[in-house]
PDB file of N, CA and C in Angstrom:
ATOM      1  N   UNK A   1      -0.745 -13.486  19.763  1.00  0.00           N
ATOM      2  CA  UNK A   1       0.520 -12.831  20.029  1.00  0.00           C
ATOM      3  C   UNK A   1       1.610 -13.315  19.065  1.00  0.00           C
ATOM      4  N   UNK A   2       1.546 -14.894  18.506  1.00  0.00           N
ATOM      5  CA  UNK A   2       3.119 -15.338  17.755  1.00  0.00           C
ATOM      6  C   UNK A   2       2.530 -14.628  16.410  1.00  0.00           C
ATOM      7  N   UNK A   3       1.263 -14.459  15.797  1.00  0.00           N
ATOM      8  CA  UNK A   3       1.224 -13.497  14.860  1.00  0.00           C
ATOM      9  C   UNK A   3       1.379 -12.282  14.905  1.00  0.00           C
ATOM     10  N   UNK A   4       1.663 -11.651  15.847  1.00  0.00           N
ATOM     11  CA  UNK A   4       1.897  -9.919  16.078  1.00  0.00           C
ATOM     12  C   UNK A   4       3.426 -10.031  15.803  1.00  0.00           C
ATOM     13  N   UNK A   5       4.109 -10.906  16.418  1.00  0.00           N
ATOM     14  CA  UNK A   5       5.833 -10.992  16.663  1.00  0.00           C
ATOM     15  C   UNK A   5       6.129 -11.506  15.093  1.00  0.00           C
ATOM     16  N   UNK A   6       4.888 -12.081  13.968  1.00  0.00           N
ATOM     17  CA  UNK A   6       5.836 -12.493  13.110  1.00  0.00           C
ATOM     18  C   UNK A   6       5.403 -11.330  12.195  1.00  0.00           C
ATOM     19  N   UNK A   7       4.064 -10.422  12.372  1.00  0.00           N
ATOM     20  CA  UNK A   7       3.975  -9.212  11.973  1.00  0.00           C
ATOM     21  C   UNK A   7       5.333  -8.485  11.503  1.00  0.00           C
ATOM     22  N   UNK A   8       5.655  -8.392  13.095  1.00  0.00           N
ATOM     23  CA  UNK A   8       6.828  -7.791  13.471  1.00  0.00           C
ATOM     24  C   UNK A   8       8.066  -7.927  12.694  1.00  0.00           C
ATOM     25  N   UNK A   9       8.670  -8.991  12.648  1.00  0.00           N
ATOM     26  CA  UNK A   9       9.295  -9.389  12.024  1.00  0.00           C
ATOM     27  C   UNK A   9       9.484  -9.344  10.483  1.00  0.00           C
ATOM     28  N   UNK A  10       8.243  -9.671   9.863  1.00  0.00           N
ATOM     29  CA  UNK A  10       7.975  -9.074   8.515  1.00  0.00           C
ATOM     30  C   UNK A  10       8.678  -7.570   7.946  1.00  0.00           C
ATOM     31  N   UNK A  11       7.970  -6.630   8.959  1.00  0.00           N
ATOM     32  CA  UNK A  11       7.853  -5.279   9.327  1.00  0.00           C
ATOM     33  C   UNK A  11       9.397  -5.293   9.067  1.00  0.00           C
ATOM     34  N   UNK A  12      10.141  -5.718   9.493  1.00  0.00           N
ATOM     35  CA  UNK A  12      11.623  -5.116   9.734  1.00  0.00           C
ATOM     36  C   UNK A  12      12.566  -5.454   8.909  1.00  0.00           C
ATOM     37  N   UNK A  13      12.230  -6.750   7.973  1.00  0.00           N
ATOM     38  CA  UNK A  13      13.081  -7.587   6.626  1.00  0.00           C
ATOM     39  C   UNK A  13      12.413  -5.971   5.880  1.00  0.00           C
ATOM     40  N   UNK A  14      11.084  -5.483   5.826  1.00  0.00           N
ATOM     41  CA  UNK A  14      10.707  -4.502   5.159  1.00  0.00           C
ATOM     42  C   UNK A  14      11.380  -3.261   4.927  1.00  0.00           C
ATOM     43  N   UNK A  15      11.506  -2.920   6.520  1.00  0.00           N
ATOM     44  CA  UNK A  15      12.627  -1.369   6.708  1.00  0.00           C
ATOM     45  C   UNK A  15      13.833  -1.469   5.928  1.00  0.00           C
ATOM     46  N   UNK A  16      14.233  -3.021   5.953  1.00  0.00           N
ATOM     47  CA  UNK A  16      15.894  -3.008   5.950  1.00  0.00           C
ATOM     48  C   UNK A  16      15.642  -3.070   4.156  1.00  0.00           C
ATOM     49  N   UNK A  17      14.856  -3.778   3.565  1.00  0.00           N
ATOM     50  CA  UNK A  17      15.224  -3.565   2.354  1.00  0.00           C
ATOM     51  C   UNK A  17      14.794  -2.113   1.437  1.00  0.00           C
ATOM     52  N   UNK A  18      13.748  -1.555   2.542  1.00  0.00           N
ATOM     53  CA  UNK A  18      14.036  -0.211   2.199  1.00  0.00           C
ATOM     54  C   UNK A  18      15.449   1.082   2.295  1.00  0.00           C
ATOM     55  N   UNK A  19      15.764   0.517   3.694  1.00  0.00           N
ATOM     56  CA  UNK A  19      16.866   1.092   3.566  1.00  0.00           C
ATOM     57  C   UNK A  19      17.784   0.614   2.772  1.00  0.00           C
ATOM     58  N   UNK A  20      18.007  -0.342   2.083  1.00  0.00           N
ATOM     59  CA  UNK A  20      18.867  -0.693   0.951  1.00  0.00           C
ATOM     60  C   UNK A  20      18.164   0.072  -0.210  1.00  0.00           C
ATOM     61  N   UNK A  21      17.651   0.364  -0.696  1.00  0.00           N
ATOM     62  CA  UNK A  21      17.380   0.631  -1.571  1.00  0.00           C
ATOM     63  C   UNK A  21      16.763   2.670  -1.773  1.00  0.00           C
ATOM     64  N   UNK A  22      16.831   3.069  -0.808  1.00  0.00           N
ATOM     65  CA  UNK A  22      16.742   4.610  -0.282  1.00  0.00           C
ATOM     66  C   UNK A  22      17.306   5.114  -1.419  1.00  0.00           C
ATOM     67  N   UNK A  23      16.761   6.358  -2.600  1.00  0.00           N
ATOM     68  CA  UNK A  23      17.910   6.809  -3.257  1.00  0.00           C
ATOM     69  C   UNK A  23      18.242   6.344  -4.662  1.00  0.00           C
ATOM     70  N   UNK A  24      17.810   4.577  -4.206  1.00  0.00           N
ATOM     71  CA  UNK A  24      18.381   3.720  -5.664  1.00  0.00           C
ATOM     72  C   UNK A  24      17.447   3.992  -7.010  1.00  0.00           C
ATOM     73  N   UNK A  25      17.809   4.141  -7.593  1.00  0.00           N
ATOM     74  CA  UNK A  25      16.644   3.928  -9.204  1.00  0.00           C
ATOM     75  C   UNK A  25      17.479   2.167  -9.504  1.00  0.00           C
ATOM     76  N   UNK A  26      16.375   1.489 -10.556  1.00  0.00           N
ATOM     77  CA  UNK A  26      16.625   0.177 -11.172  1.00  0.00           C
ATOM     78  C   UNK A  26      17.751  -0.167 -11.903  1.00  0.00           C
ATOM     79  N   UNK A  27      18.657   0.589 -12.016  1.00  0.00           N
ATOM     80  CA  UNK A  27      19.474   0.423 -13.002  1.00  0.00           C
ATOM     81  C   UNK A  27      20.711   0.180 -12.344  1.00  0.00           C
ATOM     82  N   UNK A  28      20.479   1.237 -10.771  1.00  0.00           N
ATOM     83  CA  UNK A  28      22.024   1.134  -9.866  1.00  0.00           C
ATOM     84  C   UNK A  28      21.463  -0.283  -8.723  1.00  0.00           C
ATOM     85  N   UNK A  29      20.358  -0.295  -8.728  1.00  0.00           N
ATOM     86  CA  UNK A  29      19.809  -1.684  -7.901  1.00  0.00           C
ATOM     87  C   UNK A  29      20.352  -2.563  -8.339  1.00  0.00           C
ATOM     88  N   UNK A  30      20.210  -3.054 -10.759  1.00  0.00           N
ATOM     89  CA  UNK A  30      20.444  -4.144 -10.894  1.00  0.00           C
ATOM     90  C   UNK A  30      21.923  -4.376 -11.148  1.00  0.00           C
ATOM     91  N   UNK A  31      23.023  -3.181 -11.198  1.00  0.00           N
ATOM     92  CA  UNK A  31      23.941  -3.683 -11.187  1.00  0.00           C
ATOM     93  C   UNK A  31      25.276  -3.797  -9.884  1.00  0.00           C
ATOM     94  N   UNK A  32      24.259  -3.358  -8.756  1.00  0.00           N
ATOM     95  CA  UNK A  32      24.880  -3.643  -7.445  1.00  0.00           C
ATOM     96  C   UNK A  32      24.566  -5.144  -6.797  1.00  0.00           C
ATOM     97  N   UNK A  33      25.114  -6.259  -6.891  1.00  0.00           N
ATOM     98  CA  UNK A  33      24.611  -7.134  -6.757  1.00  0.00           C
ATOM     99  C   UNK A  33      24.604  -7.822  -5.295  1.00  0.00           C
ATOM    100  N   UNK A  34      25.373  -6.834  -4.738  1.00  0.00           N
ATOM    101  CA  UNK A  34      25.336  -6.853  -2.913  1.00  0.00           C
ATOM    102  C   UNK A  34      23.664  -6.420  -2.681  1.00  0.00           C
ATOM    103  N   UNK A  35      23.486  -5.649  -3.342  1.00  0.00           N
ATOM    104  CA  UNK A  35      22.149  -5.039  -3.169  1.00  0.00           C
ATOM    105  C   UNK A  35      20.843  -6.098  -3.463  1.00  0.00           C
ATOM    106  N   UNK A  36      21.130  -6.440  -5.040  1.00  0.00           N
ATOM    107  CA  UNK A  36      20.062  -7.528  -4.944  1.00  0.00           C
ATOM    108  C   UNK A  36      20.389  -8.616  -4.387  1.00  0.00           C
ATOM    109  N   UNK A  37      21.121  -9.243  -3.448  1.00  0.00           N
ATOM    110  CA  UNK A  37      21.132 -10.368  -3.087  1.00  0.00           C
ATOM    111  C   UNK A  37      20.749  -9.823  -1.981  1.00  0.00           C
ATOM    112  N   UNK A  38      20.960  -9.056  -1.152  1.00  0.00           N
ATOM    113  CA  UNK A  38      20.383  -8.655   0.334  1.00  0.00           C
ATOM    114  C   UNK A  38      18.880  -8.607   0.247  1.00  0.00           C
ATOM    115  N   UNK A  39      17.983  -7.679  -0.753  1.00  0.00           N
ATOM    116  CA  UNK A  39      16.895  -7.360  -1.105  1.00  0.00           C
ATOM    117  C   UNK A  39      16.061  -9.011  -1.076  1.00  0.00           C
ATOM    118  N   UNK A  40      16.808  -9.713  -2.201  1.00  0.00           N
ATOM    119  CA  UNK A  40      16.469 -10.881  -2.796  1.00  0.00           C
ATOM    120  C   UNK A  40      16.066 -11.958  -1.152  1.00  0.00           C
ATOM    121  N   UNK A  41      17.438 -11.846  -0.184  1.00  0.00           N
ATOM    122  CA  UNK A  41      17.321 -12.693   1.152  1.00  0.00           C
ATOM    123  C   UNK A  41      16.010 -12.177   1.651  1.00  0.00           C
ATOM    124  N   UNK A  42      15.793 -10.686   2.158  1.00  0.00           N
ATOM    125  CA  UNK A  42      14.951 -10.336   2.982  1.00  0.00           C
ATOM    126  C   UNK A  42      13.614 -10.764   2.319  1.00  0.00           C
ATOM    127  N   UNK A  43      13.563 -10.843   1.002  1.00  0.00           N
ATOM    128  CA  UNK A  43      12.245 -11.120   0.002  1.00  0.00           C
ATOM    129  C   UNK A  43      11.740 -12.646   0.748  1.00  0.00           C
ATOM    130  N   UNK A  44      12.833 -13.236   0.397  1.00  0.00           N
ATOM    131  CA  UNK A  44      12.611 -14.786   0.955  1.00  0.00           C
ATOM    132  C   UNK A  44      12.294 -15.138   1.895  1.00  0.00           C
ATOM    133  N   UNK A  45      12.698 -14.476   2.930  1.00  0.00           N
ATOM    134  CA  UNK A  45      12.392 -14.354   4.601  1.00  0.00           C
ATOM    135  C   UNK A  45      11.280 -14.013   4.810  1.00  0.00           C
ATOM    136  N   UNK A  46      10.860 -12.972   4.442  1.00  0.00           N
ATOM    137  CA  UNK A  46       9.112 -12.534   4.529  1.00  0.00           C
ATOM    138  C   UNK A  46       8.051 -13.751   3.935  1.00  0.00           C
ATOM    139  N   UNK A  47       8.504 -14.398   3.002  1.00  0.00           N
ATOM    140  CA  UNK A  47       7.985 -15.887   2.502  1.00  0.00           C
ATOM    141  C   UNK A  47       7.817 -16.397   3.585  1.00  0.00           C
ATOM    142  N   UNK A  48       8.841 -16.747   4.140  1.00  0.00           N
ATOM    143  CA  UNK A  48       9.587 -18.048   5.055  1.00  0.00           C
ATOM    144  C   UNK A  48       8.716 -17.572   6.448  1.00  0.00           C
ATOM    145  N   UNK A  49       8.285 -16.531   6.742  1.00  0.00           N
ATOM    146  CA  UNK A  49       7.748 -16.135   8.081  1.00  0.00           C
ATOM    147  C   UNK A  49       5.917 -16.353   8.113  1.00  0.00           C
ATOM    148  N   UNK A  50       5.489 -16.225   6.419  1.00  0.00           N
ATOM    149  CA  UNK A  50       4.268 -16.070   6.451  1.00  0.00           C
ATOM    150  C   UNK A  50       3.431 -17.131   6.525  1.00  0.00           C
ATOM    151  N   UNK A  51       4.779 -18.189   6.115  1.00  0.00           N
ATOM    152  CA  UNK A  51       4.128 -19.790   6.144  1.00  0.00           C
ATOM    153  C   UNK A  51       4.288 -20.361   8.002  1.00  0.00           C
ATOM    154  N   UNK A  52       4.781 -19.233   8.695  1.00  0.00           N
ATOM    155  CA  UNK A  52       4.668 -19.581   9.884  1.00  0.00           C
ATOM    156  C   UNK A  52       3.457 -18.945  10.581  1.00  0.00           C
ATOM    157  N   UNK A  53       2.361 -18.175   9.804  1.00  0.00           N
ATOM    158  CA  UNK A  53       1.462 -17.216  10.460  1.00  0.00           C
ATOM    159  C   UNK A  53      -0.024 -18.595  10.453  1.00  0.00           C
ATOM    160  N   UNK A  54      -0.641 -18.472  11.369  1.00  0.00           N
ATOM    161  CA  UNK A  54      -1.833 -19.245  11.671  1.00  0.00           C
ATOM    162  C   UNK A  54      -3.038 -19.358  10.348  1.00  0.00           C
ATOM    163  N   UNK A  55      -3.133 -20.239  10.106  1.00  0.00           N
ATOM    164  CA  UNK A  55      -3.699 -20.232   8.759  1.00  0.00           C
ATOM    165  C   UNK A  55      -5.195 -19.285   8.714  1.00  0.00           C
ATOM    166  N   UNK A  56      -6.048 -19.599   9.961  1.00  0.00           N
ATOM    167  CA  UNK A  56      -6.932 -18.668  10.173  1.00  0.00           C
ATOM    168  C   UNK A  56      -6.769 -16.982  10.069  1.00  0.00           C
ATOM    169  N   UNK A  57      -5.448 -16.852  10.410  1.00  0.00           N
ATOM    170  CA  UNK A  57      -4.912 -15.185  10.285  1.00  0.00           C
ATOM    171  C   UNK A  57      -5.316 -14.943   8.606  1.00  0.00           C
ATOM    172  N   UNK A  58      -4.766 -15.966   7.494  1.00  0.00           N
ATOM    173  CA  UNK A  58      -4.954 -15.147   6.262  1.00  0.00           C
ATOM    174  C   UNK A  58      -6.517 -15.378   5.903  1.00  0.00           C
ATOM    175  N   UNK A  59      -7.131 -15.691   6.571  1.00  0.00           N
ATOM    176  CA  UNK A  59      -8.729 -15.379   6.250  1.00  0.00           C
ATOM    177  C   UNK A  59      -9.194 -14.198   6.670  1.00  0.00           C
ATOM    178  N   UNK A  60      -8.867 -13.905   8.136  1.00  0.00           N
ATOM    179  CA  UNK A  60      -9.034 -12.699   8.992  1.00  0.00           C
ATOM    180  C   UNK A  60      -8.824 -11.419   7.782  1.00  0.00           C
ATOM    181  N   UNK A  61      -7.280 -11.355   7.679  1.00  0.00           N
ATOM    182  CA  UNK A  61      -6.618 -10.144   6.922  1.00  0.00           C
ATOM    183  C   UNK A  61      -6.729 -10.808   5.424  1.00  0.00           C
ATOM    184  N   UNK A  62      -7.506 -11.021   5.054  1.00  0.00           N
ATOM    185  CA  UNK A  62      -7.852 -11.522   3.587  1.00  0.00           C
ATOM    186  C   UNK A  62      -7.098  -9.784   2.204  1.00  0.00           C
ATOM    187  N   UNK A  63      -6.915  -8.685   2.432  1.00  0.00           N
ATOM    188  CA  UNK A  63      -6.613  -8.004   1.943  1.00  0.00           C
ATOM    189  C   UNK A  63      -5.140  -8.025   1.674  1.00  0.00           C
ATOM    190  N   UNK A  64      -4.445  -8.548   2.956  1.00  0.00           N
ATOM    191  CA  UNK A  64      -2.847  -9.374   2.159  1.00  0.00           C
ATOM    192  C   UNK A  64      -2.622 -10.266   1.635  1.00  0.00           C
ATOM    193  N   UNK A  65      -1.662  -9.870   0.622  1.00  0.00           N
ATOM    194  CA  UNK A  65      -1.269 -10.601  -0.266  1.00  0.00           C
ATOM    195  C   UNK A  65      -0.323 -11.941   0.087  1.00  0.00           C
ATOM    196  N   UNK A  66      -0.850 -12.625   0.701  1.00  0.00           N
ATOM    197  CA  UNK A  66      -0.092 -13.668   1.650  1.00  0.00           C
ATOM    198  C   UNK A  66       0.363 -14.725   0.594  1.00  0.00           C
ATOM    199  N   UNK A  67      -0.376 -15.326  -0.394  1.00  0.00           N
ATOM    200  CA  UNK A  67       0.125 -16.490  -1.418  1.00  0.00           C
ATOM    201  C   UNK A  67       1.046 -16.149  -1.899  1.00  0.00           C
ATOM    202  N   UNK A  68       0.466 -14.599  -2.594  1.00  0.00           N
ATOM    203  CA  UNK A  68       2.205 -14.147  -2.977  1.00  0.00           C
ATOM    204  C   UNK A  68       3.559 -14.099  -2.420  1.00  0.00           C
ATOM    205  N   UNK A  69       3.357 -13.320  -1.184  1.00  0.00           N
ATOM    206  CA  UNK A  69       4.175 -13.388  -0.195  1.00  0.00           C
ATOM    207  C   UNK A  69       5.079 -15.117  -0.478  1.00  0.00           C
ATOM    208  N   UNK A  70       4.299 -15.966  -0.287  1.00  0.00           N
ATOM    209  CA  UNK A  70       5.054 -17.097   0.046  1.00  0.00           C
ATOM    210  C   UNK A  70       5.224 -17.422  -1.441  1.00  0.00           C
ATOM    211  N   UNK A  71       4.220 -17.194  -2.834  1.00  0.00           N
ATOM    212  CA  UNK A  71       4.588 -17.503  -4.148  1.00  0.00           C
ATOM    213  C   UNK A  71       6.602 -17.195  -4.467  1.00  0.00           C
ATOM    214  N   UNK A  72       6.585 -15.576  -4.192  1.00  0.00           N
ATOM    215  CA  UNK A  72       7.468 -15.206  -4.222  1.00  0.00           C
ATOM    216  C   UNK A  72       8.895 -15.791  -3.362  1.00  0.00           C
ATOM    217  N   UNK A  73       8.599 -16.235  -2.588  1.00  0.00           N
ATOM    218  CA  UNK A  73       9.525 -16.898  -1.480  1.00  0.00           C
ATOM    219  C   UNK A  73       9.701 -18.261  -2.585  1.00  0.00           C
ATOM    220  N   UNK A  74       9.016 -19.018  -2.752  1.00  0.00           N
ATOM    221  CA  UNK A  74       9.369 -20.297  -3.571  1.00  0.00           C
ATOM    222  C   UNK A  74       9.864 -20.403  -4.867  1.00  0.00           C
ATOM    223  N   UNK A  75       9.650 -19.116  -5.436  1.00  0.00           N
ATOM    224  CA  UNK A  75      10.105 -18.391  -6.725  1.00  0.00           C
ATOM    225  C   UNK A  75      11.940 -18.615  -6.289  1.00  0.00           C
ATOM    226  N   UNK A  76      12.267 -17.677  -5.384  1.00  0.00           N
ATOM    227  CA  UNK A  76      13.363 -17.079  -5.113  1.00  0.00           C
ATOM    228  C   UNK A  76      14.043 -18.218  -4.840  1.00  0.00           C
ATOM    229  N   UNK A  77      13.748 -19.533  -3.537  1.00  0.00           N
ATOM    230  CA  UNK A  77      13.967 -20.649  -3.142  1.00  0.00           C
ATOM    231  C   UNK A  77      14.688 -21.600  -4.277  1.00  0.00           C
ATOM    232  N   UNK A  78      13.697 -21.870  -5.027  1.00  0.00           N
ATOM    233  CA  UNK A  78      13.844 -22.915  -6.319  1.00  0.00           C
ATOM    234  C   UNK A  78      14.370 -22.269  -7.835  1.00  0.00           C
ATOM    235  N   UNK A  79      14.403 -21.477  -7.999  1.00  0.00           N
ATOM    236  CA  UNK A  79      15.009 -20.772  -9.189  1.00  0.00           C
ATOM    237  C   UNK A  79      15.819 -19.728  -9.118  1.00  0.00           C
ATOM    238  N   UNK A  80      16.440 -19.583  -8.117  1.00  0.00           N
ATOM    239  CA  UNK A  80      17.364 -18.409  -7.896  1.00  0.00           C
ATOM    240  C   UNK A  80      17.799 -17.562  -9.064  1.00  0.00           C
ATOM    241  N   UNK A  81      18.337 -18.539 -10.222  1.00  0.00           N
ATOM    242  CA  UNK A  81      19.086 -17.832 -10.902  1.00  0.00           C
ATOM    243  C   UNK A  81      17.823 -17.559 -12.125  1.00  0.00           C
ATOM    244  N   UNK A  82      16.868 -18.397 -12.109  1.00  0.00           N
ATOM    245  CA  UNK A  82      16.040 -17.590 -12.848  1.00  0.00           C
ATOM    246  C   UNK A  82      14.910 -16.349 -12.408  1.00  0.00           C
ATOM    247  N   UNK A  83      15.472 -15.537 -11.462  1.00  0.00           N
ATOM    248  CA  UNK A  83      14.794 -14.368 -10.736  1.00  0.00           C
ATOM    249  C   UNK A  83      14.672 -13.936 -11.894  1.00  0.00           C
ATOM    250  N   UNK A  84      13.234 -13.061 -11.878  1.00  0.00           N
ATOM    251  CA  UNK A  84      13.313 -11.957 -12.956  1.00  0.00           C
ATOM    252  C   UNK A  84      13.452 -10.195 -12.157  1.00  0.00           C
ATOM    253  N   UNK A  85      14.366  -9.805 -12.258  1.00  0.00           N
ATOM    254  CA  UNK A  85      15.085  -8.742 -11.436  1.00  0.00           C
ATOM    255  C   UNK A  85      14.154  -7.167 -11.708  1.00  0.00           C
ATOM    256  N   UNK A  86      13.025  -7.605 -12.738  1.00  0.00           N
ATOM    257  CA  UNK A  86      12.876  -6.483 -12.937  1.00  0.00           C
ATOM    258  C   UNK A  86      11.508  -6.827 -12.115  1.00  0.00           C
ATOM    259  N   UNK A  87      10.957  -7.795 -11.714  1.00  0.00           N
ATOM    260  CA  UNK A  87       9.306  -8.424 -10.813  1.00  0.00           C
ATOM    261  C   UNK A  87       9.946  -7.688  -9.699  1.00  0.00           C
ATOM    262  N   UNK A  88      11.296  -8.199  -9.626  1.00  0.00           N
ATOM    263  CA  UNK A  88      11.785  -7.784  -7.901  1.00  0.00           C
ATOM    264  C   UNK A  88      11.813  -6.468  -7.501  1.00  0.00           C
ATOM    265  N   UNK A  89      12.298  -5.276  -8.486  1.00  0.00           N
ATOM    266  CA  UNK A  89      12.539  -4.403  -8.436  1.00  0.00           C
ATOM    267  C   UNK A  89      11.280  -3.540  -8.147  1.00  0.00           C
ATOM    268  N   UNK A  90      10.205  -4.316  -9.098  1.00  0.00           N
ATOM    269  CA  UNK A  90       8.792  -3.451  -9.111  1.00  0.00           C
ATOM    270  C   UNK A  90       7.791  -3.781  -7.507  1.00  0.00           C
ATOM    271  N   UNK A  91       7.970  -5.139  -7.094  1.00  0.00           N
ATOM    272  CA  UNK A  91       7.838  -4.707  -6.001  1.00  0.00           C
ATOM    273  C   UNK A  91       8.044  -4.418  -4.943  1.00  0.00           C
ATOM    274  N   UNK A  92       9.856  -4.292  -5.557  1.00  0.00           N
ATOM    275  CA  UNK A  92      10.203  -2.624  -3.608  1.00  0.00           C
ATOM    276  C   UNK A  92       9.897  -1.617  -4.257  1.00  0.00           C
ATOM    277  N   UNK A  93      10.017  -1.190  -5.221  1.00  0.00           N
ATOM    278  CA  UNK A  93       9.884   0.016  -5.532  1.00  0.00           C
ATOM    279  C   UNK A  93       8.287   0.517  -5.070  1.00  0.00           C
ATOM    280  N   UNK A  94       7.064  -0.432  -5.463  1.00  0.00           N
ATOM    281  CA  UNK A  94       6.133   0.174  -5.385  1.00  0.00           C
ATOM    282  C   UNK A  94       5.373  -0.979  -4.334  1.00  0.00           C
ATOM    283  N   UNK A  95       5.296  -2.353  -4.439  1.00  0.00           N
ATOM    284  CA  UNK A  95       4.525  -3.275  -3.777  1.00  0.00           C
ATOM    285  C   UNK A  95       4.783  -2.793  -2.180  1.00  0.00           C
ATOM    286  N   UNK A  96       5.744  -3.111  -1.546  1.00  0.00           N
ATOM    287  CA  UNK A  96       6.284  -3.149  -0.604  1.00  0.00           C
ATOM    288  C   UNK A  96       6.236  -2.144   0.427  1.00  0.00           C
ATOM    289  N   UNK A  97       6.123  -0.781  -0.030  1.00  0.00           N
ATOM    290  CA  UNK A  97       5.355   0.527   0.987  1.00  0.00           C
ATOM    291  C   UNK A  97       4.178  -0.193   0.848  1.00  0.00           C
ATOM    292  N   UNK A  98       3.360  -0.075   0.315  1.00  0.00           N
ATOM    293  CA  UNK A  98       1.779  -0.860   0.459  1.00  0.00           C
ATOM    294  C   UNK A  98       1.769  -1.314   1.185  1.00  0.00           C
ATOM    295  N   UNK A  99       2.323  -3.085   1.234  1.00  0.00           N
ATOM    296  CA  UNK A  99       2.642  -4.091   2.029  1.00  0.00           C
ATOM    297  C   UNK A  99       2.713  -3.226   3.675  1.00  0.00           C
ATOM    298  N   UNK A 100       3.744  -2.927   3.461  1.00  0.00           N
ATOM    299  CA  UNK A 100       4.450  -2.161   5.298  1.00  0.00           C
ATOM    300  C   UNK A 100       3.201  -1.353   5.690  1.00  0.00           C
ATOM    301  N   UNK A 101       2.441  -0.760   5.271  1.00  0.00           N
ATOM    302  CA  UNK A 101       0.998   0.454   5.447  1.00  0.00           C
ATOM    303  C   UNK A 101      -0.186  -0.960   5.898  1.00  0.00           C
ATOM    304  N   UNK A 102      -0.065  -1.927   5.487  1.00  0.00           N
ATOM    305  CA  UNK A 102      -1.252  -2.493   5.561  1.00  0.00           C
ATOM    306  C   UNK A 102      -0.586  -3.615   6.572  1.00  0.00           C
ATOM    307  N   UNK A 103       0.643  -3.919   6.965  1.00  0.00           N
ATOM    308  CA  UNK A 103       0.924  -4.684   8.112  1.00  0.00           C
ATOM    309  C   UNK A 103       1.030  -4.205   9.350  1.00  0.00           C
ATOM    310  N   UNK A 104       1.027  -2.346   9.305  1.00  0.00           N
ATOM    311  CA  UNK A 104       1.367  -1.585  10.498  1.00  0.00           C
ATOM    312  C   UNK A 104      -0.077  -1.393  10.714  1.00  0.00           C
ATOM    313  N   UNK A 105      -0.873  -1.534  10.308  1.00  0.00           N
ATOM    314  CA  UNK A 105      -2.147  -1.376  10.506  1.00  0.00           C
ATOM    315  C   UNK A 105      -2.913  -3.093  11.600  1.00  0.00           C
ATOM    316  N   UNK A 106      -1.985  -3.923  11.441  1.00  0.00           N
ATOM    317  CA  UNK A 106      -2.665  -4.983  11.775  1.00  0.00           C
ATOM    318  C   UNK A 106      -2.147  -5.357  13.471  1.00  0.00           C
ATOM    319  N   UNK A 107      -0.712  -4.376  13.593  1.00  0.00           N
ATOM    320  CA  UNK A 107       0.074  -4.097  14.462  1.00  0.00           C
ATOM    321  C   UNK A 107      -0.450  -3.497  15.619  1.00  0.00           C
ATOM    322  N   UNK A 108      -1.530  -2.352  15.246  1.00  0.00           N
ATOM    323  CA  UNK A 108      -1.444  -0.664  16.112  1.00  0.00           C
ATOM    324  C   UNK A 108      -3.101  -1.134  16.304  1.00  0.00           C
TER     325      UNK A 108
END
């Protein structure tokens, strides 16, 4: 069950940085910087939640990308200012529906 709720949770840093980004192309993403710093938090958070998921879970669901998940979180953590904005961009734009399709699946 605390892995369904942090599912969950995942799931919804997901919506919200979709809904930030609804509409956007890369160019109005990288120079709204309310935008990438919101994007950038929720990125980190999905890190920060996955290192709370039961270690046996990422054997189970071996098809998520869970190291990354948390790679990316320690990326963001420790080098803030050396983000590369265009890694970030590529995966809301395209990683991140994936991601949400293959966590609602682990949900239902």
């Amino acid at each position: 069950m605390k892995n369904q709720k942090i599912i969950q949770k995942i799931i919804n840093y997901i919506d919200s940085i979709l809904k930030y980004t609804n509409g956007v192309d890369y160019t109005e993403f990288r120079n709204n910087s309310m935008m990438v710093e919101a994007c950038v938090f929720n990125l980190s958070q999905i890190g920060e939640l996955v290192n709370k998921l039961d270690k046996d879970y990422f054997s189970k669901h071996h098809e998520i990308p869970w190291f990354k998940m948390r790679g990316l979180r320690n990326r963001i953590v420790h080098d803030y200012e050396g983000v590369n904005l265009n890694l970030i961009w590529e995966i809301i734009d395209i990683d991140i529906k994936i991601l949400k399709e293959q966590l609602l699946k682990l949900i239902n």
